[in-house]
N, C-alpha and C. Protein backbone atom coordinates (compact mmCIF):
# COMPACT_ATOMS: atom_id res chain seq x y z
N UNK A 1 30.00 -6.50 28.97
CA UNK A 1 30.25 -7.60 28.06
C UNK A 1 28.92 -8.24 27.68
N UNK A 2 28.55 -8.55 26.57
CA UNK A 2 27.33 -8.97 26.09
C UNK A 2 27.34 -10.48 25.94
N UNK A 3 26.42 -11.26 26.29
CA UNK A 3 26.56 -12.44 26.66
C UNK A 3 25.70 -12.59 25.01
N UNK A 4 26.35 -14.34 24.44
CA UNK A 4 24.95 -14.67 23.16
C UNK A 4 24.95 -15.90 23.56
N UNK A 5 23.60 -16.27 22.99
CA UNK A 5 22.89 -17.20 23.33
C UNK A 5 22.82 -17.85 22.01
N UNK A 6 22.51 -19.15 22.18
CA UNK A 6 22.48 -20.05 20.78
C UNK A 6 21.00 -20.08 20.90
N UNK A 7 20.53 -19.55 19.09
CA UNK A 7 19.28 -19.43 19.42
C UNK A 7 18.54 -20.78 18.49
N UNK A 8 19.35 -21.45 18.39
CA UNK A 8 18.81 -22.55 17.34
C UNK A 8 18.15 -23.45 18.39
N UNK A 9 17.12 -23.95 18.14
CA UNK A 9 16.03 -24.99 18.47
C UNK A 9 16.65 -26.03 17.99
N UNK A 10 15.70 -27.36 19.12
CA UNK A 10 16.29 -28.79 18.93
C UNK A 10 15.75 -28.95 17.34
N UNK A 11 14.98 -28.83 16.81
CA UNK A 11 14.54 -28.95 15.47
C UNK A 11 15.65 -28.73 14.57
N UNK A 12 15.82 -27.19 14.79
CA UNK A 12 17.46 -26.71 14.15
C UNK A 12 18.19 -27.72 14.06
N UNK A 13 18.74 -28.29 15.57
CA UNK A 13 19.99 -28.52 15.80
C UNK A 13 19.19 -30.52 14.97
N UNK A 14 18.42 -30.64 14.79
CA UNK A 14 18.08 -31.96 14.43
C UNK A 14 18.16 -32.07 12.93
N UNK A 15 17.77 -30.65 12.65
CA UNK A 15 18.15 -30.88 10.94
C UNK A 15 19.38 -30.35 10.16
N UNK A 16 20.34 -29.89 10.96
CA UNK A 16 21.31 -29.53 10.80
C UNK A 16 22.68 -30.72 11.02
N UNK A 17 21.69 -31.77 11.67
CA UNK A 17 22.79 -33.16 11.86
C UNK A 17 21.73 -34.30 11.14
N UNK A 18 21.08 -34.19 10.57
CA UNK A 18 20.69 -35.13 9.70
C UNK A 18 21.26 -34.52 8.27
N UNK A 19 21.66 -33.21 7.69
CA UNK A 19 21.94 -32.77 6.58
C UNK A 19 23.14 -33.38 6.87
N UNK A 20 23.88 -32.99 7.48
CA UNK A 20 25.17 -33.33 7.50
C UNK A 20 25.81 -34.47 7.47
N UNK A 21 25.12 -35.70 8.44
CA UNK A 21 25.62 -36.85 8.08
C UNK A 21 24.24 -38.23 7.32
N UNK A 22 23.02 -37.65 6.88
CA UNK A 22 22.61 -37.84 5.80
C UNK A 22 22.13 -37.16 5.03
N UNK A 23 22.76 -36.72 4.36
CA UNK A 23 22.40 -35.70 3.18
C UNK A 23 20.88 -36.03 2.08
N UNK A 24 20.77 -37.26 2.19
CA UNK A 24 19.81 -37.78 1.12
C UNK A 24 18.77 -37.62 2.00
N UNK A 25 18.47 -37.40 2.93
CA UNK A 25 17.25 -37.26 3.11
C UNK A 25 16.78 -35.42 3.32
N UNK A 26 15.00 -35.57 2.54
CA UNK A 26 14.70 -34.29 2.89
C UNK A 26 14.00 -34.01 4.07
N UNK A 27 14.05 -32.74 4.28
CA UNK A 27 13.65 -31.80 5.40
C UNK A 27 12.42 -31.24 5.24
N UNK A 28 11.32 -31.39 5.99
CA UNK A 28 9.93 -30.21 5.72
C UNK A 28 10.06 -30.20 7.07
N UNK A 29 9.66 -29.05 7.69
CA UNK A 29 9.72 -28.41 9.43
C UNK A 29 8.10 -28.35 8.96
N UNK A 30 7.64 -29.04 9.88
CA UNK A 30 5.66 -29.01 10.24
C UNK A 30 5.70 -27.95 11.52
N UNK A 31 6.53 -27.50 12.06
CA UNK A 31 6.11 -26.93 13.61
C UNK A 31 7.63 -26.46 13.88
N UNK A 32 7.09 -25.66 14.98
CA UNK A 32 8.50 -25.29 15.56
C UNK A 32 9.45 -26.50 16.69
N UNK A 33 8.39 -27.00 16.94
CA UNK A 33 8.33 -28.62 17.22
C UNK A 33 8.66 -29.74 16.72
N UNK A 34 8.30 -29.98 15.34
CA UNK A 34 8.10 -31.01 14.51
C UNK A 34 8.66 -31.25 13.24
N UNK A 35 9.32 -31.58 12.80
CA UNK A 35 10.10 -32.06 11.77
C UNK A 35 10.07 -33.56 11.20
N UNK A 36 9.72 -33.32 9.66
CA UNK A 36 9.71 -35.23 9.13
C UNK A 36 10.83 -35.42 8.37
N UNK A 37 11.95 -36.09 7.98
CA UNK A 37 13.00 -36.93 7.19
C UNK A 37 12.08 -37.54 6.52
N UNK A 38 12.61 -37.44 5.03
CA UNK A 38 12.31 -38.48 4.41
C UNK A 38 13.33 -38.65 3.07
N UNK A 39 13.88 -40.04 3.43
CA UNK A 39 15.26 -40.11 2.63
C UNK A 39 15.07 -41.77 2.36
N UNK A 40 16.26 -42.43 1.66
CA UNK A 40 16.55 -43.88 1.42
C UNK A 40 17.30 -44.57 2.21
N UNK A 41 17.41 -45.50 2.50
CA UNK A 41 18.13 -46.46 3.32
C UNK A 41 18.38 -47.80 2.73
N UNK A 42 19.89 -48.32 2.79
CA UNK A 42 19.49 -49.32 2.05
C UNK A 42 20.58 -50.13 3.05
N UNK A 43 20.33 -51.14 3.95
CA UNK A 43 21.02 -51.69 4.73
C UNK A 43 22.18 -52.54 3.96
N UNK A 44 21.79 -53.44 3.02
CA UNK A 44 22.96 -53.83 2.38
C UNK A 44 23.22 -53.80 0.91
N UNK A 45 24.42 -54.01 0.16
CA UNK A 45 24.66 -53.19 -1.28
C UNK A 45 23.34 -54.52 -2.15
N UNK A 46 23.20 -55.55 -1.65
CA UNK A 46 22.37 -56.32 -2.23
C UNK A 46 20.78 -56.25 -1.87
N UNK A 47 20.62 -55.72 -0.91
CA UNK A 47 19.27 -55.19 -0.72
C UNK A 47 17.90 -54.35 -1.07
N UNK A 48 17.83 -54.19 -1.11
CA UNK A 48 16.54 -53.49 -1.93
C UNK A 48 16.73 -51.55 -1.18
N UNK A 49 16.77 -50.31 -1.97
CA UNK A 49 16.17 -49.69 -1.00
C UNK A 49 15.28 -49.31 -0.77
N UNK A 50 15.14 -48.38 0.59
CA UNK A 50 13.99 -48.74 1.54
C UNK A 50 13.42 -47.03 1.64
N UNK A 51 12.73 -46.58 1.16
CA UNK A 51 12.39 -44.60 1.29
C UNK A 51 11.70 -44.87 2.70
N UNK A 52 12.02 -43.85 3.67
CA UNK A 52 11.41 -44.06 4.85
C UNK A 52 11.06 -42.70 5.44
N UNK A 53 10.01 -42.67 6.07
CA UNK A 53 10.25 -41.13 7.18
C UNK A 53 10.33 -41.19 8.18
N UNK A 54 10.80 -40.12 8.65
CA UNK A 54 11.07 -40.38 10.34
C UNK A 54 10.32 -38.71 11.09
N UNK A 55 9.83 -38.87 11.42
CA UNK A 55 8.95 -37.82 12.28
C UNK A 55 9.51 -37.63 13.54
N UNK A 56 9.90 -36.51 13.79
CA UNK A 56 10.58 -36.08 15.25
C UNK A 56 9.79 -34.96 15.66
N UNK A 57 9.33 -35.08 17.02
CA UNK A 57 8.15 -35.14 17.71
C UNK A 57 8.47 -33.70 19.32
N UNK A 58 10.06 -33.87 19.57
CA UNK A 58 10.82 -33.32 20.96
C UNK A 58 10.51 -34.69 21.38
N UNK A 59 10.22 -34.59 22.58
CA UNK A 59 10.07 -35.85 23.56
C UNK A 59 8.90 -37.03 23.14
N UNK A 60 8.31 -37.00 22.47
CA UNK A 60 7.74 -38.07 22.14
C UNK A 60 8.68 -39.04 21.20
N UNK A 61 8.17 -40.11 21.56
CA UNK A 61 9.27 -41.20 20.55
C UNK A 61 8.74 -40.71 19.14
N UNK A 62 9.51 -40.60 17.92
CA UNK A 62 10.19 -40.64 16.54
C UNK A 62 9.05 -41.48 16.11
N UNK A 63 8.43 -41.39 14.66
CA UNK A 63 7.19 -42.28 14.37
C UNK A 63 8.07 -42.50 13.37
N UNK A 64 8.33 -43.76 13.01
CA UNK A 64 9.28 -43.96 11.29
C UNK A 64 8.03 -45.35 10.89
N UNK A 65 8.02 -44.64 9.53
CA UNK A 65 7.10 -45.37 8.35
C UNK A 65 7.52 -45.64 7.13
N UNK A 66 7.82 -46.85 6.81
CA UNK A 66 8.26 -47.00 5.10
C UNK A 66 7.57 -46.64 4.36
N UNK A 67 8.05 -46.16 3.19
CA UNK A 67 6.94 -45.77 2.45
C UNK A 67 6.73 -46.48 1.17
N UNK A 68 8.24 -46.74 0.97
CA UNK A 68 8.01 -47.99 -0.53
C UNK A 68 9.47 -48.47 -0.39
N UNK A 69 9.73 -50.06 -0.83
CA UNK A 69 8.55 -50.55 -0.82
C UNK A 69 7.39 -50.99 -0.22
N UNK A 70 6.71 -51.38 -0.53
CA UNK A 70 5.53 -52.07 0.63
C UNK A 70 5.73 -52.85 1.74
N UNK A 71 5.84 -53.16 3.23
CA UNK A 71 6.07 -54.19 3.75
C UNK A 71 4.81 -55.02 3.42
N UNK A 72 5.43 -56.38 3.57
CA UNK A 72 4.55 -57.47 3.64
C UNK A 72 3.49 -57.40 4.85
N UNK A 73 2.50 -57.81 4.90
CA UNK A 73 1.44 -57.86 5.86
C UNK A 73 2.03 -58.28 7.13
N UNK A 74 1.64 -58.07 7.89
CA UNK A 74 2.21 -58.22 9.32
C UNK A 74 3.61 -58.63 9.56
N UNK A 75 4.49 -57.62 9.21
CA UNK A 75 5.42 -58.04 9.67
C UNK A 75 6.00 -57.96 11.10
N UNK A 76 7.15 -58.68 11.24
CA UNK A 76 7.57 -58.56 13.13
C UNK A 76 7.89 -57.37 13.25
N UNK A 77 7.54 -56.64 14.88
CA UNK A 77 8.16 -55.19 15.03
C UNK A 77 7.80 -54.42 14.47
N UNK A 78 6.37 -54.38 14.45
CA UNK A 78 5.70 -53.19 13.69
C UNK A 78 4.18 -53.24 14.30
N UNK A 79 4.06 -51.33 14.47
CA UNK A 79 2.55 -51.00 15.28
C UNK A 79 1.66 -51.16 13.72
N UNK A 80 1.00 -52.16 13.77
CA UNK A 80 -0.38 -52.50 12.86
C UNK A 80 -0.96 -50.73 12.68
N UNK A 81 -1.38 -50.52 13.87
CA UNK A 81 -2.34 -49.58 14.29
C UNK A 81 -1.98 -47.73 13.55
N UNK A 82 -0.57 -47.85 13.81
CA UNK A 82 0.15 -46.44 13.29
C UNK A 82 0.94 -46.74 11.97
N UNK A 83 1.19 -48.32 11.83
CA UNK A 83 1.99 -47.93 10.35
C UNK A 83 3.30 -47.91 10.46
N UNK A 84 3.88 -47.95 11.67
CA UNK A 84 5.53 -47.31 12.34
C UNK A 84 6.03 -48.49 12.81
N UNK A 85 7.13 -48.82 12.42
CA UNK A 85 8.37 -49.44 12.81
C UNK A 85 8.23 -50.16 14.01
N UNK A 86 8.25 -50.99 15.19
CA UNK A 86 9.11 -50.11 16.60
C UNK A 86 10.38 -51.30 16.27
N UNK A 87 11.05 -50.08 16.86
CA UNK A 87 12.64 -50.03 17.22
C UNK A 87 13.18 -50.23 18.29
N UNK A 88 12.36 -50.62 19.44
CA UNK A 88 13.20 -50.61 20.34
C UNK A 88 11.61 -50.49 21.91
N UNK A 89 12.22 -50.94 22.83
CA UNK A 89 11.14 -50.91 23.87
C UNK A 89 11.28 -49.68 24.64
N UNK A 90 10.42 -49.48 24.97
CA UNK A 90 10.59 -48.61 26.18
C UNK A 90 11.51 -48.53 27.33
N UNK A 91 11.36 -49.62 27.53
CA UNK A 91 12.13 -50.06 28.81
C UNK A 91 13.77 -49.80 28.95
N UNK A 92 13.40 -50.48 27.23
CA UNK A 92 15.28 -50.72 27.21
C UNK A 92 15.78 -49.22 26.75
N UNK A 93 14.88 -48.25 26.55
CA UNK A 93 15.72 -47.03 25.96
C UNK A 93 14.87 -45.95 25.85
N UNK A 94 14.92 -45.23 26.23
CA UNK A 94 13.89 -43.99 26.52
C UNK A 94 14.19 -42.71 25.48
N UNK A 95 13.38 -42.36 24.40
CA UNK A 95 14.21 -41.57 24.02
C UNK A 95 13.55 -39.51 24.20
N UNK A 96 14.86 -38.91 24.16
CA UNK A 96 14.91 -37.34 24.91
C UNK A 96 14.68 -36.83 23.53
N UNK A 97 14.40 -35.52 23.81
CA UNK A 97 14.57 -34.54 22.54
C UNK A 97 15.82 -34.31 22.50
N UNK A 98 16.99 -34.27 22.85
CA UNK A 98 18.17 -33.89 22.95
C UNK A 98 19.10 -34.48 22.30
N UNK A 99 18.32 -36.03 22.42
CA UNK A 99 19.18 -37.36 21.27
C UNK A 99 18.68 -36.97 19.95
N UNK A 100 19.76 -36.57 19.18
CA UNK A 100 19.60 -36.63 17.86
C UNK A 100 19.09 -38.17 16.57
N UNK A 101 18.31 -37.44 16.35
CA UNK A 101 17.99 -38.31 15.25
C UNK A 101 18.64 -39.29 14.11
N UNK A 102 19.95 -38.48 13.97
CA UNK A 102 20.88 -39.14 12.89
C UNK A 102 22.03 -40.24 14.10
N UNK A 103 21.90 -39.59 14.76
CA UNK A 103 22.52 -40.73 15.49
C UNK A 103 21.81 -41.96 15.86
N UNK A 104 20.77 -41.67 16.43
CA UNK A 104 19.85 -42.87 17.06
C UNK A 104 19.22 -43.67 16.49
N UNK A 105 18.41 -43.00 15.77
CA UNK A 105 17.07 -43.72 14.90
C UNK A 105 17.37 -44.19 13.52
N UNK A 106 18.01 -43.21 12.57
CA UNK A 106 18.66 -43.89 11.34
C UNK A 106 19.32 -44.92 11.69
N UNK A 107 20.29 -45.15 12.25
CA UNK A 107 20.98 -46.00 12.33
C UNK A 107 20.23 -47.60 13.12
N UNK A 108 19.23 -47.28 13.91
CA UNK A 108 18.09 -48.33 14.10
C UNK A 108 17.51 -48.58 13.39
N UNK A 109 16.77 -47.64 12.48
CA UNK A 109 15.97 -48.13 11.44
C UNK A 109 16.50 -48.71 10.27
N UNK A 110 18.21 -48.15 9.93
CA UNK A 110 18.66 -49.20 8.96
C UNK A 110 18.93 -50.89 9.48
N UNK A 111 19.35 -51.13 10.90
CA UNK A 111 19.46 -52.48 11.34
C UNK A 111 17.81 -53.01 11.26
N UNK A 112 16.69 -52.33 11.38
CA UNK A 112 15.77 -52.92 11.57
C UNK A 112 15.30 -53.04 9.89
N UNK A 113 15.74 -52.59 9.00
CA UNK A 113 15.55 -52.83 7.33
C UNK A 113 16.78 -54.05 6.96
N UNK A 114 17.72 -53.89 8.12
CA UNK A 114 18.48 -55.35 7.98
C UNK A 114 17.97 -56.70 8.12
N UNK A 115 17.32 -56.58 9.18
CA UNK A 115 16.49 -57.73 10.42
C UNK A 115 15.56 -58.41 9.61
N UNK A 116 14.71 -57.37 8.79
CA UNK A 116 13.54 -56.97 7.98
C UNK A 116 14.02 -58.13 7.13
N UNK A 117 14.86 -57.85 6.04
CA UNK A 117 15.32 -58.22 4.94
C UNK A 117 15.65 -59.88 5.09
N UNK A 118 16.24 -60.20 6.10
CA UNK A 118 16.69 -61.67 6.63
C UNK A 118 15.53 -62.08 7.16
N UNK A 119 14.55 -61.59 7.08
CA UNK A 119 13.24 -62.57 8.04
C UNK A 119 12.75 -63.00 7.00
N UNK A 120 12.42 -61.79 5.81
CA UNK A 120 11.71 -62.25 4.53
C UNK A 120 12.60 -63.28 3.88
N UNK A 121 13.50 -63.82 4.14
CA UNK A 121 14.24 -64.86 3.46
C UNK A 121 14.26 -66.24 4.16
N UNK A 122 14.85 -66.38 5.70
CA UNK A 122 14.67 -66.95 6.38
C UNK A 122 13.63 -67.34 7.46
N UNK A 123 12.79 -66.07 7.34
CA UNK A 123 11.21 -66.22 8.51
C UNK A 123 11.83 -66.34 9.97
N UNK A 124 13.15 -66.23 9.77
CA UNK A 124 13.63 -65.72 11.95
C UNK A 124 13.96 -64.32 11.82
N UNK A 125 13.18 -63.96 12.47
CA UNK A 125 14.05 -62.45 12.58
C UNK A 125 14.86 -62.61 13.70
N UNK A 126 16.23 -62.06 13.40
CA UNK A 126 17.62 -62.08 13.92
C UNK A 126 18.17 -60.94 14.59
N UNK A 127 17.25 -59.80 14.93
CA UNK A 127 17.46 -58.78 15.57
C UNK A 127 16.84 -58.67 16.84
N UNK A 128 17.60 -57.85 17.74
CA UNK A 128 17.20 -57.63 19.31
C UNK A 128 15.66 -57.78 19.19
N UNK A 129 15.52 -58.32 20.35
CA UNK A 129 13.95 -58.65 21.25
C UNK A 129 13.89 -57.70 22.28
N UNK A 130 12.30 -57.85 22.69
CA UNK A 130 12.04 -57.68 24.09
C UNK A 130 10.52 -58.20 24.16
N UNK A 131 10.53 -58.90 25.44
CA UNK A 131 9.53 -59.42 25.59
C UNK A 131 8.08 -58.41 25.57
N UNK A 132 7.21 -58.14 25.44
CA UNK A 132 5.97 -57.92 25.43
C UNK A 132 4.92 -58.15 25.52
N UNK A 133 4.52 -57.52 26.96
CA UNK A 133 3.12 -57.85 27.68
C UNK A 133 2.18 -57.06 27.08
N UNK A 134 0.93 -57.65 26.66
CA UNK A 134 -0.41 -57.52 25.67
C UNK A 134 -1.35 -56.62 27.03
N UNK A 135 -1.42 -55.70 26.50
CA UNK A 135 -2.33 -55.03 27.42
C UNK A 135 -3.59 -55.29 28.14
N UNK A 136 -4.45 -55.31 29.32
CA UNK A 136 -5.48 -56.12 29.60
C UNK A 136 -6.54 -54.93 28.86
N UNK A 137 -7.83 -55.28 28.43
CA UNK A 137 -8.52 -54.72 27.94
C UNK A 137 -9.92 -55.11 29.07
């Protein structure tokens, strides 16, 4: 009896569930490793949308970067240094190569284009925290 093996890679299996349950975004495979999204998001029907990419890495955390429109200069929840989002702490959530992208991160990065959107109006941002200790240098 011949045994088969699923030969699709997490990449595969990452762009094969971002087609599916977001279709608008495109696919370029950089690596057998590495894969970037880059699609629209628009958290609410009155909102602006938001073109974003999302870089999936295997086990390294997901790098997501807006691309237009522009964010405003320093906004909250965002690495100055890389340009990228953050979404979420370390602490509170570790993320695997195994967690899919369309599940996890789209759906963070549209609450965090929510958060986004209500700060520029109100100046509180209204989305999850975590405290953060400044590194000693």
């Amino acid at each position: 009896m011949a045994i088969y093996r699923n030969k699709s890679t997490k990449v595969d299996i990452q762009i094969g569930a971002m087609k599916a349950i977001y279709p608008q975004f495109r696919v370029t495979k950089k690596t057998s490793t590495e894969v970037v999204f880059v699609g629209e998001l628009q958290p609410k029907p009155e909102y602006k949308k938001y073109k974003v990419s999302i870089l999936y890495r295997g086990n390294s955390n997901p790098q997501i970067r807006v691309i237009e429109p522009k964010l405003v200069e320093n906004p909250p929840h965002f690495y100055k240094n890389s340009g990228t989002l953050c979404l979420y702490h370390p602490k509170d959530f570790k993320w695997r190569k195994e967690l899919l992208i369309a599940k996890y991160i789209v759906p963070i990065t549209a609450a965090w284009l929510y958060f986004y959107e209500v700060w520029l109006e109100t100046g509180i941002w209204y989305g999850p925290e975590a405290k953060h200790t400044t590194p000693k240098e």
